[in-house]
N, C-alpha and C. Protein backbone atom coordinates (compact mmCIF):
# COMPACT_ATOMS: atom_id res chain seq x y z
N UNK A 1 63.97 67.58 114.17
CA UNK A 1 64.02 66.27 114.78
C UNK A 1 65.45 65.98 115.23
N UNK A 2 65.15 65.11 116.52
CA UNK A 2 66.61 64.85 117.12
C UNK A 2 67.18 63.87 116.29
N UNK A 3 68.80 63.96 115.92
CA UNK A 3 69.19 62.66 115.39
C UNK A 3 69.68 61.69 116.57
N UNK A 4 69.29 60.56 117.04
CA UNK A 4 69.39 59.74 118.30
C UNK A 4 70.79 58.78 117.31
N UNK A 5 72.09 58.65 118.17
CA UNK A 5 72.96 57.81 117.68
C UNK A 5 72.82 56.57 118.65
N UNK A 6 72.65 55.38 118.29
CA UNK A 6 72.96 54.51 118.85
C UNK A 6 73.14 53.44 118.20
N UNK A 7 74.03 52.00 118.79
CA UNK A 7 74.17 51.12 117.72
C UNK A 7 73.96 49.69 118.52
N UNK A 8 74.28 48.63 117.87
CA UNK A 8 74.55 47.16 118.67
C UNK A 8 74.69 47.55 120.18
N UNK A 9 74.06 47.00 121.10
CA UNK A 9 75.19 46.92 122.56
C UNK A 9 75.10 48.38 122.94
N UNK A 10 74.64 49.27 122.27
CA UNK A 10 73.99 50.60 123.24
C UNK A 10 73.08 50.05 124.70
N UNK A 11 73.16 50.94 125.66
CA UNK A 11 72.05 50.88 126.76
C UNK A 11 71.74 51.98 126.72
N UNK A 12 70.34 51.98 126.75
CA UNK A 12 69.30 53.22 127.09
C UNK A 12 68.35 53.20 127.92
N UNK A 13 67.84 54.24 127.78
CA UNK A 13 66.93 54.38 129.20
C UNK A 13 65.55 54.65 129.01
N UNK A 14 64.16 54.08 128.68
CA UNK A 14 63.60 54.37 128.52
C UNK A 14 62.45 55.05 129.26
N UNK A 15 61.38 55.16 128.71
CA UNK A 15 60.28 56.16 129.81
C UNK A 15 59.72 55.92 130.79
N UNK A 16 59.62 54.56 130.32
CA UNK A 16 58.45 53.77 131.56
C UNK A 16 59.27 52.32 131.57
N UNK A 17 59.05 51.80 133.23
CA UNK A 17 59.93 50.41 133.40
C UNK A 17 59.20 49.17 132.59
N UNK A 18 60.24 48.46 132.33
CA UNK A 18 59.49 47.21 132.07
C UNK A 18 59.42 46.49 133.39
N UNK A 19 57.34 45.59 132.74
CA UNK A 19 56.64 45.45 133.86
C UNK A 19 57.33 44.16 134.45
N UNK A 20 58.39 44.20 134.89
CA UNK A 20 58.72 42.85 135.17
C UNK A 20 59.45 43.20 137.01
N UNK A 21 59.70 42.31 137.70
CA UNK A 21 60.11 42.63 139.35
C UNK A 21 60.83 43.40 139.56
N UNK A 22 62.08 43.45 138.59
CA UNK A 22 63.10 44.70 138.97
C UNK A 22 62.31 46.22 138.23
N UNK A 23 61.60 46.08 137.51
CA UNK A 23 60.89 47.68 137.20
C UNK A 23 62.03 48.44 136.91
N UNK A 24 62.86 47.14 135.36
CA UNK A 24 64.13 48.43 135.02
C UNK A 24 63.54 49.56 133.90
N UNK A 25 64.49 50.31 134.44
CA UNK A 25 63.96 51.45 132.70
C UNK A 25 65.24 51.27 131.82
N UNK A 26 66.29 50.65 132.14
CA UNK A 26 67.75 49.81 131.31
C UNK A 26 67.38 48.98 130.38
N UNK A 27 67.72 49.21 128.98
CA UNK A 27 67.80 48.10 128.27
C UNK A 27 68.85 48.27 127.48
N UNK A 28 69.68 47.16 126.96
CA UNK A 28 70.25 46.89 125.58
C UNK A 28 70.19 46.62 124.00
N UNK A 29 70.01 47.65 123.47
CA UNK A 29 69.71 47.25 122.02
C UNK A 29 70.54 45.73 121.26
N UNK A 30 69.72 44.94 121.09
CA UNK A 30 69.91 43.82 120.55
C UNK A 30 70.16 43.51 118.75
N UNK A 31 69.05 44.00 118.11
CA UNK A 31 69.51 44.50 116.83
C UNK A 31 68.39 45.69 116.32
N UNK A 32 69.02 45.93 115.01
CA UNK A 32 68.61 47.12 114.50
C UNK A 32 67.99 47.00 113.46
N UNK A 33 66.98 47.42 112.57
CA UNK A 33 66.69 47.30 111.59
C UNK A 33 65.40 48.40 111.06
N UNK A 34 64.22 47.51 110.43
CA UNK A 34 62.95 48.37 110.63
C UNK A 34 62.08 48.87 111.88
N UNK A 35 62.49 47.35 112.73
CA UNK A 35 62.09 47.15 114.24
C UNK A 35 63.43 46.91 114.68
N UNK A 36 63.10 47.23 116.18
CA UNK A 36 64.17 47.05 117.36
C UNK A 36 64.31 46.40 118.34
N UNK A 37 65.12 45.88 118.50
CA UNK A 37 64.90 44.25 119.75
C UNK A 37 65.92 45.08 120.83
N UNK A 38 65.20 45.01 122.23
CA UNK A 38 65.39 45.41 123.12
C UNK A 38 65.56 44.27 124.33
N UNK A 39 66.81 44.37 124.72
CA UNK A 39 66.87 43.71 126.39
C UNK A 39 66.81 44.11 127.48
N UNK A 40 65.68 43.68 128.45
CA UNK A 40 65.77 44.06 129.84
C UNK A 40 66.44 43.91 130.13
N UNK A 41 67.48 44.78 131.28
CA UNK A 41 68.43 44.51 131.73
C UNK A 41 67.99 43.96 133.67
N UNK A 42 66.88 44.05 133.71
CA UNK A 42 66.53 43.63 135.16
C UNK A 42 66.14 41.89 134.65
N UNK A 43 65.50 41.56 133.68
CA UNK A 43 65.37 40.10 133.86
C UNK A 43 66.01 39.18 132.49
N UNK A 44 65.87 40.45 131.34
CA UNK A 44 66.45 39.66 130.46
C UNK A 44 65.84 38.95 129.26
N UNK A 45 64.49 39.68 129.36
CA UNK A 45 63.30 39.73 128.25
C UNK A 45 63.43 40.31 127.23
N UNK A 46 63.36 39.74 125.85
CA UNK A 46 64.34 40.69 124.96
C UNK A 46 62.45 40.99 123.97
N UNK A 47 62.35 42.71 124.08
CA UNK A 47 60.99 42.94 123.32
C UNK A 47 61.72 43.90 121.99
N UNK A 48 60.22 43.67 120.95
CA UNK A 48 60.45 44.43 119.67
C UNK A 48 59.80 45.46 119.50
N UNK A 49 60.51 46.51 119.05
CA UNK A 49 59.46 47.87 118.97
C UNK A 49 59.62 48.10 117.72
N UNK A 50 58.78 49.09 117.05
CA UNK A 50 58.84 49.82 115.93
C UNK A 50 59.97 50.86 116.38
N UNK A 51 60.98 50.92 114.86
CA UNK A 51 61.94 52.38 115.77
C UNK A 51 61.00 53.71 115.60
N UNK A 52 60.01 54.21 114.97
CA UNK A 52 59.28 54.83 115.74
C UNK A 52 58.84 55.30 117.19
N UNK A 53 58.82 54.26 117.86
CA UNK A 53 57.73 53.84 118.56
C UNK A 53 59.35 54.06 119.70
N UNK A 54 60.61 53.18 119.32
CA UNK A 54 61.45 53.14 120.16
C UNK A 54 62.07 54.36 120.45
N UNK A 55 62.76 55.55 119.41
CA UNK A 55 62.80 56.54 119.44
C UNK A 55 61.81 57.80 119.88
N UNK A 56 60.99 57.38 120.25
CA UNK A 56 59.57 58.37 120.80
C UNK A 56 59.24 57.83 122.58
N UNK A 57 59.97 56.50 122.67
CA UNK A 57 60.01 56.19 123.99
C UNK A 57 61.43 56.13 125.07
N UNK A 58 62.68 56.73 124.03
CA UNK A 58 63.55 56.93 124.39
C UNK A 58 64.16 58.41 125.52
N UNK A 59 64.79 57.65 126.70
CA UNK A 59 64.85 59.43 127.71
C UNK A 59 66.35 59.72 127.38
N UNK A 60 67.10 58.33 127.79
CA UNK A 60 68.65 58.71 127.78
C UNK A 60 69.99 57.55 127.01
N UNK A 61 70.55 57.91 126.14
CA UNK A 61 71.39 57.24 125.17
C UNK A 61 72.75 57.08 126.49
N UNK A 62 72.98 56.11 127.19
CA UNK A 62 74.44 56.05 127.75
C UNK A 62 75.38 56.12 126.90
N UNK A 63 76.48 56.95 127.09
CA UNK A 63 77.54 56.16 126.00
C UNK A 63 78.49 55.34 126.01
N UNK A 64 78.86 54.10 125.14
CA UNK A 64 79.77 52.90 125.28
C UNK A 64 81.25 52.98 125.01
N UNK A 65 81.78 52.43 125.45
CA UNK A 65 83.24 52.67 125.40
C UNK A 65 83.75 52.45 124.13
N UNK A 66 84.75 53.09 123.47
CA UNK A 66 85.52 52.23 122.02
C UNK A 66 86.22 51.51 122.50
């Protein structure tokens, strides 16, 4: 299994867009825990996944500046 690093304020890229007008596949991890709060970055809809569920729908980890 892959170890996926990401933390607060990561953007990633997921598989499929969220269904919203801009059809981003960008979001910002919001917080972390058992579940994962995710922000669209096209409108700004912040959804919760299982990290299961988030890590299995994950394509690309950007990386953030120190």
């Amino acid at each position: 299994m892959i170890d996926l690093q990401y933390t607060l304020g990561t953007i990633v890229e997921m598989k499929k867009p969220h269904p919203c007008l801009q059809r981003s596949t960008r979001f910002m991890i919001v917080k972390i825990g058992a579940d994962i709060k995710i922000k669209c970055l096209g409108c700004g809809n912040v959804l919760m996944l299982t990290r299961d569920h988030f890590n299995h729908q994950i394509r690309k980890i950007f990386p953030t500046n120190p």
